[in-house]
C-alpha atoms as a PDB file:
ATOM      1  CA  UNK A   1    -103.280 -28.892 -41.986  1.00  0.00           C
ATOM      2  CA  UNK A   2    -100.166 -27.077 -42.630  1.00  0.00           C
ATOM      3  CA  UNK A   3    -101.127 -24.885 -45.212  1.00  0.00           C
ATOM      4  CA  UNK A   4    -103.398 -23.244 -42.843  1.00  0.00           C
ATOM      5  CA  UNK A   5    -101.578 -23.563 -39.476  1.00  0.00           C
ATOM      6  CA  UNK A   6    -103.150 -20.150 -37.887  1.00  0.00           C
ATOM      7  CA  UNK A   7    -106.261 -21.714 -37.987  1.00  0.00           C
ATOM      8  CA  UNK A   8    -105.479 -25.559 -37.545  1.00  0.00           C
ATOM      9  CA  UNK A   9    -102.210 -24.915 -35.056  1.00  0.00           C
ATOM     10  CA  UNK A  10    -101.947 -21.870 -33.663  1.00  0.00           C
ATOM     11  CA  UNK A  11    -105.680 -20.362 -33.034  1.00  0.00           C
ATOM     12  CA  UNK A  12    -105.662 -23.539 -30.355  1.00  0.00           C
ATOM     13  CA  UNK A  13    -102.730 -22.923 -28.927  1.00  0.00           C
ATOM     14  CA  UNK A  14    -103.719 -19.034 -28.308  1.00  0.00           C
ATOM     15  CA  UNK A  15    -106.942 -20.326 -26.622  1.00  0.00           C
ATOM     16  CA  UNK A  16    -105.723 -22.683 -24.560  1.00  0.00           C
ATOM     17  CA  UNK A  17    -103.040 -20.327 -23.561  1.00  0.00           C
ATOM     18  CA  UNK A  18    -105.730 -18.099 -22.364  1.00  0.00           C
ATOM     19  CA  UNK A  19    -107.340 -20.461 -20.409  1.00  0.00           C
ATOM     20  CA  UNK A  20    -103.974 -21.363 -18.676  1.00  0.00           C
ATOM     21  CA  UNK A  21    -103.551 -17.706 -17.668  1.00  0.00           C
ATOM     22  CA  UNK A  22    -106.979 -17.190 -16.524  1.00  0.00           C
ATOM     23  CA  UNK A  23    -106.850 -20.537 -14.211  1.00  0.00           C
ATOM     24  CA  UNK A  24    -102.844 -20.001 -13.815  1.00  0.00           C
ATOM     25  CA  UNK A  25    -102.718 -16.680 -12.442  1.00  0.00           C
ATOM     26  CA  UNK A  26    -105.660 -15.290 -11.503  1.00  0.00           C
ATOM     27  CA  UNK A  27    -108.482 -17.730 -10.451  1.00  0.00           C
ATOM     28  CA  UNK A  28    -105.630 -20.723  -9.619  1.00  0.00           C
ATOM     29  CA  UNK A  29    -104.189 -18.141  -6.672  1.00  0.00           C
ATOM     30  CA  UNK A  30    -107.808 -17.689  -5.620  1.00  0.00           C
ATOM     31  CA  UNK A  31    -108.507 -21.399  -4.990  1.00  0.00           C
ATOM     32  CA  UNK A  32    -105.049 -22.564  -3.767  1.00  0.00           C
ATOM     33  CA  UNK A  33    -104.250 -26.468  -4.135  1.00  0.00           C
ATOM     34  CA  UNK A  34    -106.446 -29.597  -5.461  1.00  0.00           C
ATOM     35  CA  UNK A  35    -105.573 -33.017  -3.939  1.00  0.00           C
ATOM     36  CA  UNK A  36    -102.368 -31.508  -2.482  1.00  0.00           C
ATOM     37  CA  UNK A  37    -101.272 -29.936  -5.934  1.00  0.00           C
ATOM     38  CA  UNK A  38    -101.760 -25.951  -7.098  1.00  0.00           C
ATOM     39  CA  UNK A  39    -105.059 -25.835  -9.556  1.00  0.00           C
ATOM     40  CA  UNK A  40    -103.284 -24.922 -12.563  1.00  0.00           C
ATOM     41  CA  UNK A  41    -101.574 -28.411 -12.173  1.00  0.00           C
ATOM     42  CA  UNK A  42    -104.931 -30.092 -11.342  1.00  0.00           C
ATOM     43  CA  UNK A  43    -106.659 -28.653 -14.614  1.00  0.00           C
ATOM     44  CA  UNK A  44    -103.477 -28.699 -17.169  1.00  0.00           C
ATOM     45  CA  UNK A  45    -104.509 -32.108 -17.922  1.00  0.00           C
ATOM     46  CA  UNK A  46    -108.206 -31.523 -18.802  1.00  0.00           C
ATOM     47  CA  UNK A  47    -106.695 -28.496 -20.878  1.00  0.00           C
ATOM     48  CA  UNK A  48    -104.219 -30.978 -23.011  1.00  0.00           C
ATOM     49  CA  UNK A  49    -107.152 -33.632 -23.361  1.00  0.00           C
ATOM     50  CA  UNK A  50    -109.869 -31.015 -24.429  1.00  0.00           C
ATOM     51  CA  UNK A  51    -107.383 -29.632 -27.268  1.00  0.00           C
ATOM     52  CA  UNK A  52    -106.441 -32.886 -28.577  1.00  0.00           C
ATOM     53  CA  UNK A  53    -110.185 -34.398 -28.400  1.00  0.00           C
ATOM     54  CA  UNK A  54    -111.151 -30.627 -30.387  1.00  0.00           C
ATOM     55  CA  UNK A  55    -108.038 -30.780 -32.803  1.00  0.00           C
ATOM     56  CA  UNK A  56    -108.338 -34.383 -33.994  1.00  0.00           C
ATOM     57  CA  UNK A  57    -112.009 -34.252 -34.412  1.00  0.00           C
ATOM     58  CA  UNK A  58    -111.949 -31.184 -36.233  1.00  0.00           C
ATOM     59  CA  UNK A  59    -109.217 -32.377 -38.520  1.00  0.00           C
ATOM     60  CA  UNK A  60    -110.678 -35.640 -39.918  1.00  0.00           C
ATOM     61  CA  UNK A  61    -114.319 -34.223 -40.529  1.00  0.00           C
ATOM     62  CA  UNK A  62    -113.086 -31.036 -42.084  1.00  0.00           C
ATOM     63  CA  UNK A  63    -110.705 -32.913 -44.088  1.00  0.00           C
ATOM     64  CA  UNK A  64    -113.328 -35.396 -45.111  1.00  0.00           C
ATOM     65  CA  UNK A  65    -116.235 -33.223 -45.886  1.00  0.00           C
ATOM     66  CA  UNK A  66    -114.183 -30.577 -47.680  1.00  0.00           C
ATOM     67  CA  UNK A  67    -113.121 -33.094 -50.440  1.00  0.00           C
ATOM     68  CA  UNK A  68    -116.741 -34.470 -50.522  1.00  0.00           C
ATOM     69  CA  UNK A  69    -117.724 -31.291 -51.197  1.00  0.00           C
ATOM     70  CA  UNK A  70    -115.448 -30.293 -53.947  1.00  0.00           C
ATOM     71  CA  UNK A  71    -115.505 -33.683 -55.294  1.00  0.00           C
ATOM     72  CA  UNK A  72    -111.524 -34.489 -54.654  1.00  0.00           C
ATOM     73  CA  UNK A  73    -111.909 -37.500 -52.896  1.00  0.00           C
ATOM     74  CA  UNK A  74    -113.249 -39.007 -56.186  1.00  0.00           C
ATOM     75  CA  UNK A  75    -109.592 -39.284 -56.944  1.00  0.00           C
ATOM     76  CA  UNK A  76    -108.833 -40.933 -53.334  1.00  0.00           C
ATOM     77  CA  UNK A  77    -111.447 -43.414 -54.247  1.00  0.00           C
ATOM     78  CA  UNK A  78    -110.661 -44.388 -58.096  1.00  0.00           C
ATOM     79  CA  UNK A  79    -107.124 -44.985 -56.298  1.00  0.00           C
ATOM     80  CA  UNK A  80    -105.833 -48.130 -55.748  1.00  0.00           C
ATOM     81  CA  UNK A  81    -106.205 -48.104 -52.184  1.00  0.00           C
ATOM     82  CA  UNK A  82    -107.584 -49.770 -49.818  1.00  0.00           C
ATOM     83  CA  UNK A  83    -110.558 -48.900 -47.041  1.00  0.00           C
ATOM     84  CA  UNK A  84    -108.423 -49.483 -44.612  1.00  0.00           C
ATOM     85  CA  UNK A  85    -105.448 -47.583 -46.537  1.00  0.00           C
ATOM     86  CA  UNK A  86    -107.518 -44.621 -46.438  1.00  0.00           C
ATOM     87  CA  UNK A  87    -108.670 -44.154 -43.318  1.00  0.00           C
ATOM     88  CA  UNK A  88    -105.637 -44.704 -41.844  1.00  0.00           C
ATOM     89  CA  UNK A  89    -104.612 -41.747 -43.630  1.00  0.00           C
ATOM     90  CA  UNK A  90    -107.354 -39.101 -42.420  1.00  0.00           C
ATOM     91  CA  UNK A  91    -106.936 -41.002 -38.663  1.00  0.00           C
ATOM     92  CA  UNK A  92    -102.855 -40.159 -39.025  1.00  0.00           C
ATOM     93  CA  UNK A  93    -104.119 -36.714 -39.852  1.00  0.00           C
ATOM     94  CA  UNK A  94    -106.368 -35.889 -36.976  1.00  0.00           C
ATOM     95  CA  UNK A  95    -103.600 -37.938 -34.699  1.00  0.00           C
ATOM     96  CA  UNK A  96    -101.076 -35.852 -36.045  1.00  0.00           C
ATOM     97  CA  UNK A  97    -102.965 -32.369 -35.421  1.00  0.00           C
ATOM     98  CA  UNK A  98    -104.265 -33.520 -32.188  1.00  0.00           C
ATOM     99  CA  UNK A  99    -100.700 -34.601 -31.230  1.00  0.00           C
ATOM    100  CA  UNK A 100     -99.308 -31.467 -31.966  1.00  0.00           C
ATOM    101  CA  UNK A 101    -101.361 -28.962 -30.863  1.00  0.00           C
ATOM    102  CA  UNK A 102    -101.577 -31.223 -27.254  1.00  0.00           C
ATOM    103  CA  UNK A 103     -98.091 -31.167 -26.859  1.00  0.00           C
ATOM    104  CA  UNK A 104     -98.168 -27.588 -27.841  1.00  0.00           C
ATOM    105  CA  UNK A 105    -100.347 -26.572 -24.965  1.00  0.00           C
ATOM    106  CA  UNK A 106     -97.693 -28.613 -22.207  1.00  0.00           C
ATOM    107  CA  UNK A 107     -95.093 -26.298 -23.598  1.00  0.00           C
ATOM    108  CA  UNK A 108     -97.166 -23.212 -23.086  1.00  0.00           C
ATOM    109  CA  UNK A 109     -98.509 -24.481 -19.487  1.00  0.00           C
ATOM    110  CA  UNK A 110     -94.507 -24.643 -18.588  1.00  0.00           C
ATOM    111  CA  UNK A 111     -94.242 -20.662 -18.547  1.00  0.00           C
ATOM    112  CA  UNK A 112     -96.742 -20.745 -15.642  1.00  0.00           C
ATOM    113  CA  UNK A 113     -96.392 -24.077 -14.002  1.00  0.00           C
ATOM    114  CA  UNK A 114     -93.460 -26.445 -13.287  1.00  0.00           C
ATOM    115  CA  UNK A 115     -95.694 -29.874 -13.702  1.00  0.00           C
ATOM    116  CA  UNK A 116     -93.675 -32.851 -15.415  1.00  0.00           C
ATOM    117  CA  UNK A 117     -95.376 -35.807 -16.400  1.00  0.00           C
ATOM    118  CA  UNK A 118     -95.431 -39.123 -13.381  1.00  0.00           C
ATOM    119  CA  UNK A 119     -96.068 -41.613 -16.342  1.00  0.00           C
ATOM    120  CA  UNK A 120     -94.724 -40.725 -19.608  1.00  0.00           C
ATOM    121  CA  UNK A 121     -95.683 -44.471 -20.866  1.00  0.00           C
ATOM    122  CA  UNK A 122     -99.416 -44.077 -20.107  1.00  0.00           C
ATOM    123  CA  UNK A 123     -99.124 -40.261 -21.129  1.00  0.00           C
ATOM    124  CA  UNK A 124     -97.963 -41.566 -24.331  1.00  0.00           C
ATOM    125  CA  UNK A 125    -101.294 -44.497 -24.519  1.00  0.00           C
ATOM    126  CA  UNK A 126    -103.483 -41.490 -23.685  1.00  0.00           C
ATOM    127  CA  UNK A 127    -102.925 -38.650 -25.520  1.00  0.00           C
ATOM    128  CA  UNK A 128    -102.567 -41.631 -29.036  1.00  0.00           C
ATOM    129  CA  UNK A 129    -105.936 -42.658 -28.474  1.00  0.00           C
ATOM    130  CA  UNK A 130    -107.790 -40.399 -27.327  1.00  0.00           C
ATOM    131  CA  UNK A 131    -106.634 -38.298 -30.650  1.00  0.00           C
ATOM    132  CA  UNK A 132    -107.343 -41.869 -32.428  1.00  0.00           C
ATOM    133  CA  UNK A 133    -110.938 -41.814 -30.717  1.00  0.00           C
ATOM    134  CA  UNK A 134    -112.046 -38.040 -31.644  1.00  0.00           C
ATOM    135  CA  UNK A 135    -110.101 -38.804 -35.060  1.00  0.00           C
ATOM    136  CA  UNK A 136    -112.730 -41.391 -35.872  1.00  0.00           C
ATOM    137  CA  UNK A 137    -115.833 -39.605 -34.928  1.00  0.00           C
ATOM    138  CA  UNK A 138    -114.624 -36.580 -36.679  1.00  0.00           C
ATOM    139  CA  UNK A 139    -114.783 -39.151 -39.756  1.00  0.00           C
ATOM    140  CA  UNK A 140    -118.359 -40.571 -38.945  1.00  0.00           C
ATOM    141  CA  UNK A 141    -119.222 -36.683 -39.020  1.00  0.00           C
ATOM    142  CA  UNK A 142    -117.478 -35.875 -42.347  1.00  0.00           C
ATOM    143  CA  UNK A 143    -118.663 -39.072 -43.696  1.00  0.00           C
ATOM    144  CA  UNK A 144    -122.450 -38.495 -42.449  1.00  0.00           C
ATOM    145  CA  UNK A 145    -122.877 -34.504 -42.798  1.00  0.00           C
ATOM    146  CA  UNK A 146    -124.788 -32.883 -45.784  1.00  0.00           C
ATOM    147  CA  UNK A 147    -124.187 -29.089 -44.966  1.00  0.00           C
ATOM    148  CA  UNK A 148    -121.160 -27.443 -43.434  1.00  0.00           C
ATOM    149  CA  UNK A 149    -123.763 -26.819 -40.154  1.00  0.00           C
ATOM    150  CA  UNK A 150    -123.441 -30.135 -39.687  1.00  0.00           C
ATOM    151  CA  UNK A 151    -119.834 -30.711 -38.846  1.00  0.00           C
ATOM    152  CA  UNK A 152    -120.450 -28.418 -35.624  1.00  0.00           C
ATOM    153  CA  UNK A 153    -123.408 -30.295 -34.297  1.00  0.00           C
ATOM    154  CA  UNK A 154    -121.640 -33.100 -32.763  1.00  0.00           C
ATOM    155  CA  UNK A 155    -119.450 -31.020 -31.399  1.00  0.00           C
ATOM    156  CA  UNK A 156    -121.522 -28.328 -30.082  1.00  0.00           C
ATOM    157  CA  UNK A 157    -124.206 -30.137 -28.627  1.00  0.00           C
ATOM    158  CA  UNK A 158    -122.376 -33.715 -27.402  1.00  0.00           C
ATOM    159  CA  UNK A 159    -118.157 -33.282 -27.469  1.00  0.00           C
ATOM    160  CA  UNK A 160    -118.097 -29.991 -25.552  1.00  0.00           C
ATOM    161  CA  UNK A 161    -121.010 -30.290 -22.905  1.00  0.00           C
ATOM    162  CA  UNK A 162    -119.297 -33.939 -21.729  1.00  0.00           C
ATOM    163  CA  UNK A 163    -115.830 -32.606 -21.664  1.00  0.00           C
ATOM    164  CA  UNK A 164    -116.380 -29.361 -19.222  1.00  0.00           C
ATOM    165  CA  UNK A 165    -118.483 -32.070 -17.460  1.00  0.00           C
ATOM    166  CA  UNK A 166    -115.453 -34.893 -17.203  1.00  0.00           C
ATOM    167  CA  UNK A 167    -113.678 -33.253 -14.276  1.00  0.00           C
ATOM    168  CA  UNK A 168    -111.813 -30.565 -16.336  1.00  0.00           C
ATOM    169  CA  UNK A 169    -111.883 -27.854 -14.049  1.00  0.00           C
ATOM    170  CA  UNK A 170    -112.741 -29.817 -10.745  1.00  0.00           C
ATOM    171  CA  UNK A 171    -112.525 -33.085  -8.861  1.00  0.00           C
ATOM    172  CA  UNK A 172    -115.124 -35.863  -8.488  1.00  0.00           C
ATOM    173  CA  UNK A 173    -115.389 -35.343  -4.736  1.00  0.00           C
ATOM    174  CA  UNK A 174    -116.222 -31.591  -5.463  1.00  0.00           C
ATOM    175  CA  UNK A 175    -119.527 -32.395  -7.363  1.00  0.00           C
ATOM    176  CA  UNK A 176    -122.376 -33.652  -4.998  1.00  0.00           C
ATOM    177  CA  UNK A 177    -123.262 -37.524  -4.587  1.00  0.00           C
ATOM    178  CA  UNK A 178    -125.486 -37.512  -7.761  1.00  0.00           C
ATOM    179  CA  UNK A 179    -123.616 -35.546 -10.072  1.00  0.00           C
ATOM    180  CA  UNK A 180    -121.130 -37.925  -8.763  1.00  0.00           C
ATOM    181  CA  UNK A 181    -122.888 -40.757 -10.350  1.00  0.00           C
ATOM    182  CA  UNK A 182    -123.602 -38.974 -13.476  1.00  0.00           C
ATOM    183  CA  UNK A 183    -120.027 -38.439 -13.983  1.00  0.00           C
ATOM    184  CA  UNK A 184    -119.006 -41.792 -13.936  1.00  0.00           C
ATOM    185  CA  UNK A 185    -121.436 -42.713 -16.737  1.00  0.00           C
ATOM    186  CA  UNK A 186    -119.416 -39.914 -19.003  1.00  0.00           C
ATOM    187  CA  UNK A 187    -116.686 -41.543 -21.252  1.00  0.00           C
ATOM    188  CA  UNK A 188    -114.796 -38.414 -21.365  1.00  0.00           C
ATOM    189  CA  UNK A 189    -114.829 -38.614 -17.454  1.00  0.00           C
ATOM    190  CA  UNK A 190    -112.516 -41.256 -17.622  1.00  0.00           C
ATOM    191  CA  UNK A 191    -110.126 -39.694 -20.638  1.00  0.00           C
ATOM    192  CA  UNK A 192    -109.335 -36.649 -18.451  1.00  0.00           C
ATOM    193  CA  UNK A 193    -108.953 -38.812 -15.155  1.00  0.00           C
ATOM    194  CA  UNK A 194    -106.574 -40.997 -16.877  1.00  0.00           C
ATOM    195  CA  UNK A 195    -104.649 -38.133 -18.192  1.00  0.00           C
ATOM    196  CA  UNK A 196    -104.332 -36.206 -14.954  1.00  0.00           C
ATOM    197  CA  UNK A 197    -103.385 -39.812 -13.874  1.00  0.00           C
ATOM    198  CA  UNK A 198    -100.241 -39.830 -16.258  1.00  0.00           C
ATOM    199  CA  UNK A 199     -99.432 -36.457 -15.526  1.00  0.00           C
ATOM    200  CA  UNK A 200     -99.645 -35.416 -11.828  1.00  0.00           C
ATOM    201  CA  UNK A 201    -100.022 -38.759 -10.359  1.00  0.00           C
ATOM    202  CA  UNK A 202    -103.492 -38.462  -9.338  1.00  0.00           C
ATOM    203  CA  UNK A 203    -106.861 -39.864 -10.440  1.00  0.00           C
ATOM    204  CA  UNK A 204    -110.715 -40.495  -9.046  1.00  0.00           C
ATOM    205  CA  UNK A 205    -111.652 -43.597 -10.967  1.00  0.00           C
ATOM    206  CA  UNK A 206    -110.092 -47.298 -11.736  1.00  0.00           C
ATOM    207  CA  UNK A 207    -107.758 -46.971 -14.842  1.00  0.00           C
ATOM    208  CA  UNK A 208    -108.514 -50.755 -15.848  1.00  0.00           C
ATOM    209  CA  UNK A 209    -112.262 -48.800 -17.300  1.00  0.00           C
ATOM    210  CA  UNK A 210    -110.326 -46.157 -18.894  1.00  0.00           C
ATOM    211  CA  UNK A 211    -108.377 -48.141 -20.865  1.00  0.00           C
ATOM    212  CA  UNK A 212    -111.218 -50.739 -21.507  1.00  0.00           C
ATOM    213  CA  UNK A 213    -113.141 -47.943 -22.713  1.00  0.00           C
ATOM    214  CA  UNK A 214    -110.471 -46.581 -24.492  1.00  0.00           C
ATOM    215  CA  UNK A 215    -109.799 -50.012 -26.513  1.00  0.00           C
ATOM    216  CA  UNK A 216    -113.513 -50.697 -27.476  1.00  0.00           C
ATOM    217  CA  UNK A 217    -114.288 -47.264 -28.352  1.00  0.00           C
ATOM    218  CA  UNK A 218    -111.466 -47.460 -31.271  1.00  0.00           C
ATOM    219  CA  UNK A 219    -112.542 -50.923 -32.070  1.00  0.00           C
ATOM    220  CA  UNK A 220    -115.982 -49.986 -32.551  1.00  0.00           C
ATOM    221  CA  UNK A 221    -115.590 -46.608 -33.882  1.00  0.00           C
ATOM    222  CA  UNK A 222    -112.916 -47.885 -36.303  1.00  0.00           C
ATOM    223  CA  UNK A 223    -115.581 -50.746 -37.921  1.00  0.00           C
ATOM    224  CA  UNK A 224    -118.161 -48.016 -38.200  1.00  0.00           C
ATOM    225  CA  UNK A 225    -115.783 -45.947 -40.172  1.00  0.00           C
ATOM    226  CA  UNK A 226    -114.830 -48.674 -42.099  1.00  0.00           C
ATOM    227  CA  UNK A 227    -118.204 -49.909 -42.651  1.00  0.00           C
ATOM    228  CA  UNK A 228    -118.828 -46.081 -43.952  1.00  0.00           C
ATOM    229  CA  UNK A 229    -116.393 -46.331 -46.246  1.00  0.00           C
ATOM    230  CA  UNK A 230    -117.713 -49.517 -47.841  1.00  0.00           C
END
């Protein structure tokens, strides 16, 4: 991760920087204030979520794949380690990346905003799983994919169409009564309301189903993983 930082670190941190501007400066003056607070405030929290969803994810099926491909996790597996030892290495991984470029982006967002986080515990609960969560997956994907193609696919076609539609950019009440509906059957939904929960105080769903969600998602994701492994 390290060794190539512009691409694993910084490249993320440049985008989401952008984005900040762009919703910051010159479309946040536009729209004015969301649920009381100014729109950069209302989307920061989508922002942080989508990078550390992105970063983990990426980091644990790269990671995994690349050594399948050259043949170097031969020597992770002739090791004497465990399943369980191992994954919790590439899930530390795509934690740590997802961690780092998150709380990268809330330093950034300072230089145009003055938000502080309202619940620094549940900030804390959030941002760890959810980079546990997309740290996983990105491990199915490594584990399943045959071609480098591959390792985009989930992310092209499921991760980044249900993240701009989990209330990134806008609030539930915004969308009409169906699209309502729709929203609330979208996991990610529920990881950006629960963020922008434990950062500006405000939410549009019960946080008792993102957390529940939150929990069985790593169970199950984590025995699929491990089952992989096996």
């Amino acid at each position: 991760m390290f060794r190539v930082s512009i691409q694993s670190i910084f490249t993320p941190l440049i985008l989401a920087g952008l984005y900040i501007f762009i919703f910051g400066e010159v479309v946040g003056k536009q729209i004015g204030t969301i649920a009381g607070v100014s729109y950069i405030d209302f989307v920061l929290p989508g922002i942080v979520t989508m990078n550390i969803m992105l970063s983990a994810f990426t980091q644990s099926s790269s990671s995994i794949f690349l050594q399948r491909f050259m043949h170097t996790i031969d020597e992770i597996l002739v090791a004497p380690f465990s399943y369980l030892e191992i994954i919790i290495g590439f899930a530390i991984s795509g934690v740590v990346r997802g961690l780092l470029v998150g709380i990268g982006v809330y330093v950034l967002a300072l230089f145009f905003t003055t938000t502080s986080i309202a619940h620094f515990p549940l900030f804390l609960l959030y941002t760890a799983s959810i980079a546990l969560i997309f740290s996983f997956m990105g491990m199915i994907i490594g584990l399943w994919s045959d071609h480098f193609e591959h390792l985009m696919l989930l992310n092209t076609f499921v991760i980044t169409p249900l993240v701009f539609f989990g209330g990134i950019f806008n609030s539930l009440s915004m969308l009409p009564p169906l699209m309502q509906t729709i929203a609330r059957f979208n996991p990610f939904f529920y990881f950006v309301d629960g963020m922008r929960f434990a950062m500006i105080g405000i939410r549009d769903a019960s946080l008792s189903i993102g957390i529940a969600l939150i929990i069985i998602l790593n169970i199950f994701l984590g025995m699929a993983v491990w089952y992989l492994f096996k």
